[in-house]
C-alpha atoms as a PDB file:
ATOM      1  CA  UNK A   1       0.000   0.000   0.000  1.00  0.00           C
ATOM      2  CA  UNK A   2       1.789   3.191  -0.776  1.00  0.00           C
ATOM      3  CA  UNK A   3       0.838   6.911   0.582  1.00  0.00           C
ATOM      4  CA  UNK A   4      -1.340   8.704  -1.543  1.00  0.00           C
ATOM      5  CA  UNK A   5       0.226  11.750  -3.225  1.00  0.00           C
ATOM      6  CA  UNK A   6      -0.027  15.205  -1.041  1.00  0.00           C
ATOM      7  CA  UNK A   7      -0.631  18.445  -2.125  1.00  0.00           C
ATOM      8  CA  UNK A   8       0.917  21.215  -0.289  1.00  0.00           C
ATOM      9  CA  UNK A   9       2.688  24.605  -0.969  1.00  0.00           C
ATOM     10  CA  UNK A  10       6.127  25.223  -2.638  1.00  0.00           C
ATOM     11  CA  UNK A  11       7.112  27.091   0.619  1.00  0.00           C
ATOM     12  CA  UNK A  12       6.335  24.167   2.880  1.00  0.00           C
ATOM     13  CA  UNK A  13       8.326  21.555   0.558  1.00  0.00           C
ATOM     14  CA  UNK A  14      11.375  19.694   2.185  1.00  0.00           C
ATOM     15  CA  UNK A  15      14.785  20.168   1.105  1.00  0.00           C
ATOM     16  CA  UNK A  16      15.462  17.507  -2.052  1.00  0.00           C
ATOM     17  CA  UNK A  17      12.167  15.942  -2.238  1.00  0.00           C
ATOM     18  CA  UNK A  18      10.952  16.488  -5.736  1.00  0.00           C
ATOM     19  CA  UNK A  19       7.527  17.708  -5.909  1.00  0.00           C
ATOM     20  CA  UNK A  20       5.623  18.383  -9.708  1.00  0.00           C
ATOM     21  CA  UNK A  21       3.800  22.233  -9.604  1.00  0.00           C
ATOM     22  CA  UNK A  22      -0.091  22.044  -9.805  1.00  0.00           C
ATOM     23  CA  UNK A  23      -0.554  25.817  -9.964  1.00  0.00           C
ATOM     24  CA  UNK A  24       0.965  29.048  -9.907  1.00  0.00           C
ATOM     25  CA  UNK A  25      -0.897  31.248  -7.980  1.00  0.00           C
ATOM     26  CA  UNK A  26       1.304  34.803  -8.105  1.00  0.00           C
ATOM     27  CA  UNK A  27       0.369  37.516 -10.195  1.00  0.00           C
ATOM     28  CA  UNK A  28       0.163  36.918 -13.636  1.00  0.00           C
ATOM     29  CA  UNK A  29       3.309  38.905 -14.150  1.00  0.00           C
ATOM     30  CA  UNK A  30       5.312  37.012 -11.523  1.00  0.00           C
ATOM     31  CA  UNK A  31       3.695  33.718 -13.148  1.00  0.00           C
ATOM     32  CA  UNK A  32       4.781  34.506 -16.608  1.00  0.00           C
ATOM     33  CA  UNK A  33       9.034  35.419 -15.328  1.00  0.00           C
ATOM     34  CA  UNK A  34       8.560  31.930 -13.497  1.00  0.00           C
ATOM     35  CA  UNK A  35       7.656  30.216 -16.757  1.00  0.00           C
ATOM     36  CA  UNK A  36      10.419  31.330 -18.242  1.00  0.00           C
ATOM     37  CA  UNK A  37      12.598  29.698 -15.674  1.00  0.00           C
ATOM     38  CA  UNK A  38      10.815  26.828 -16.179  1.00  0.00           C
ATOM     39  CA  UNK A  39       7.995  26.744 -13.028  1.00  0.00           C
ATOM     40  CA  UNK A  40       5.119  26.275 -14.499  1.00  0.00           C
ATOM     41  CA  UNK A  41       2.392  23.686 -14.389  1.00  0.00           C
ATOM     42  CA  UNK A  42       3.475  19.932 -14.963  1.00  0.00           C
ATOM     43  CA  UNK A  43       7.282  20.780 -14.193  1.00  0.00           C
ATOM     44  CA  UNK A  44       9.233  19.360 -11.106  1.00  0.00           C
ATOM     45  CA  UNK A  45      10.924  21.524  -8.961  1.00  0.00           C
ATOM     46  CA  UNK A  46      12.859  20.998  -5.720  1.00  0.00           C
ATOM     47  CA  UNK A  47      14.198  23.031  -3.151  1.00  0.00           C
ATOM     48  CA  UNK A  48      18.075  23.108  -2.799  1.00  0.00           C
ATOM     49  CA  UNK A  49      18.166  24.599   0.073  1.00  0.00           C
ATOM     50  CA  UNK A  50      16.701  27.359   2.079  1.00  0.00           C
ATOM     51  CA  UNK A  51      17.506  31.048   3.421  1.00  0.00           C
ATOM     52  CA  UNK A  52      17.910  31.560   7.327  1.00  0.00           C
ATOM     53  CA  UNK A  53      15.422  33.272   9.487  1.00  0.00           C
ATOM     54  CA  UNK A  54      13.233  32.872   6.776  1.00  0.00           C
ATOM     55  CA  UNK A  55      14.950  34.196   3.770  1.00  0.00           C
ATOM     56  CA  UNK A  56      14.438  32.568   0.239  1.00  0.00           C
ATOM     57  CA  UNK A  57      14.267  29.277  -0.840  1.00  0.00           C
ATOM     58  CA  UNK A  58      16.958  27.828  -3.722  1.00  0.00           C
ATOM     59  CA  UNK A  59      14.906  26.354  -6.131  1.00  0.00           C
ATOM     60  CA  UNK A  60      15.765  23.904  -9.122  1.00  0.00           C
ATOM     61  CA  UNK A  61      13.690  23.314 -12.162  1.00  0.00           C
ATOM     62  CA  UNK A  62      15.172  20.959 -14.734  1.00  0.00           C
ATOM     63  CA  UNK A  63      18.935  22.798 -15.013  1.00  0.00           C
ATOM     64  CA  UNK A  64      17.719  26.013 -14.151  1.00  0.00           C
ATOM     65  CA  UNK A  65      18.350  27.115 -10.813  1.00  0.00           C
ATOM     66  CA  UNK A  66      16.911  30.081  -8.878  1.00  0.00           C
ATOM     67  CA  UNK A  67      15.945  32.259  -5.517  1.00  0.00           C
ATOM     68  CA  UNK A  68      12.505  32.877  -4.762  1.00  0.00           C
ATOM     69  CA  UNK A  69      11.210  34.640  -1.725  1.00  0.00           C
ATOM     70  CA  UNK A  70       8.520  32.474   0.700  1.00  0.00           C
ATOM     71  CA  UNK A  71       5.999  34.460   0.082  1.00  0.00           C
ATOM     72  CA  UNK A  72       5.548  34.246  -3.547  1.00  0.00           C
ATOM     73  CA  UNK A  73       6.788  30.158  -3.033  1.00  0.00           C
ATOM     74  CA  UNK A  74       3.848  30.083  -0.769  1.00  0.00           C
ATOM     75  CA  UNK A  75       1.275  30.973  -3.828  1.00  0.00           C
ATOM     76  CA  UNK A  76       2.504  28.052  -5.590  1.00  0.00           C
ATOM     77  CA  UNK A  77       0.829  24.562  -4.933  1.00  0.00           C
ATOM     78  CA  UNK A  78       2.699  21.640  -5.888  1.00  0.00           C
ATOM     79  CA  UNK A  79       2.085  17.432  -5.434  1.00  0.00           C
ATOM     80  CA  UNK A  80       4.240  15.270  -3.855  1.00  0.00           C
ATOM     81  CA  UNK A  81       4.316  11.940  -5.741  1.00  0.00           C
ATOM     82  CA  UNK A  82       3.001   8.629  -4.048  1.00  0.00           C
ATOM     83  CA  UNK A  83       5.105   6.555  -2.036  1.00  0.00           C
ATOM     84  CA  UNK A  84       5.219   2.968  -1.947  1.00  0.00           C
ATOM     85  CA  UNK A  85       6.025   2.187   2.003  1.00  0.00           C
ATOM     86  CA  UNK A  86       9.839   0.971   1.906  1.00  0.00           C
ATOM     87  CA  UNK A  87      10.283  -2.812   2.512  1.00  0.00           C
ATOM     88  CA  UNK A  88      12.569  -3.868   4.414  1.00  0.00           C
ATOM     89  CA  UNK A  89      15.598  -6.066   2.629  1.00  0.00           C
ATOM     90  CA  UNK A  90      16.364  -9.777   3.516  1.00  0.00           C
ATOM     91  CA  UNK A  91      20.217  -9.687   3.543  1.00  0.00           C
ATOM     92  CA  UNK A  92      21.343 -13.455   2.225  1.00  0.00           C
ATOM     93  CA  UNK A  93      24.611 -12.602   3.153  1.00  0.00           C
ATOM     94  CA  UNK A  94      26.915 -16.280   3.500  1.00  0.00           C
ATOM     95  CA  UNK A  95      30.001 -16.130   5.399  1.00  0.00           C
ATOM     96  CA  UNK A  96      32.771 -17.765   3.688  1.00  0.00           C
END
């Protein structure tokens, strides 16, 4: 059984978990400089890493990488895929 896919906002996204952008919900002028670094519906992005005392988050959209404040990343709703549950491994390991 694997965790059903979440929906949350850009700004609340963990550091190198790949999420895919459902919608951009800035102003259209923001949302059309973000398209042309590649957020945009249907794209995955992922934050790199993210500003102290809550500065900026590093984001990365196919090569492109870029800063975008929290407030504006907090406009944009993206999905994080399903999850199948990990399993654990059966080590066969023979001594020899």
């Amino acid at each position: 059984m694997s965790r059903p896919a979440v929906i949350l906002k850009l700004a609340q996204l963990q550091v190198q978990r790949p999420a895919r952008v459902k919608a951009v919900g800035t102003s259209a002028e923001l949302a059309q400089r973000l398209a042309a670094l590649g957020l945009r519906p249907g794209r995955e992005v992922e934050v790199v890493r993210r500003g102290w005392l809550g500065g900026p988050l590093q984001l990365k959209v196919g090569g492109t990488e870029f800063m975008l404040r929290r407030v504006e990343a907090a406009l944009i709703e993206v999905v994080e895929p399903a999850v199948a549950p990990a399993t654990p491994s059966h080590a066969s390991g023979v001594a020899a």
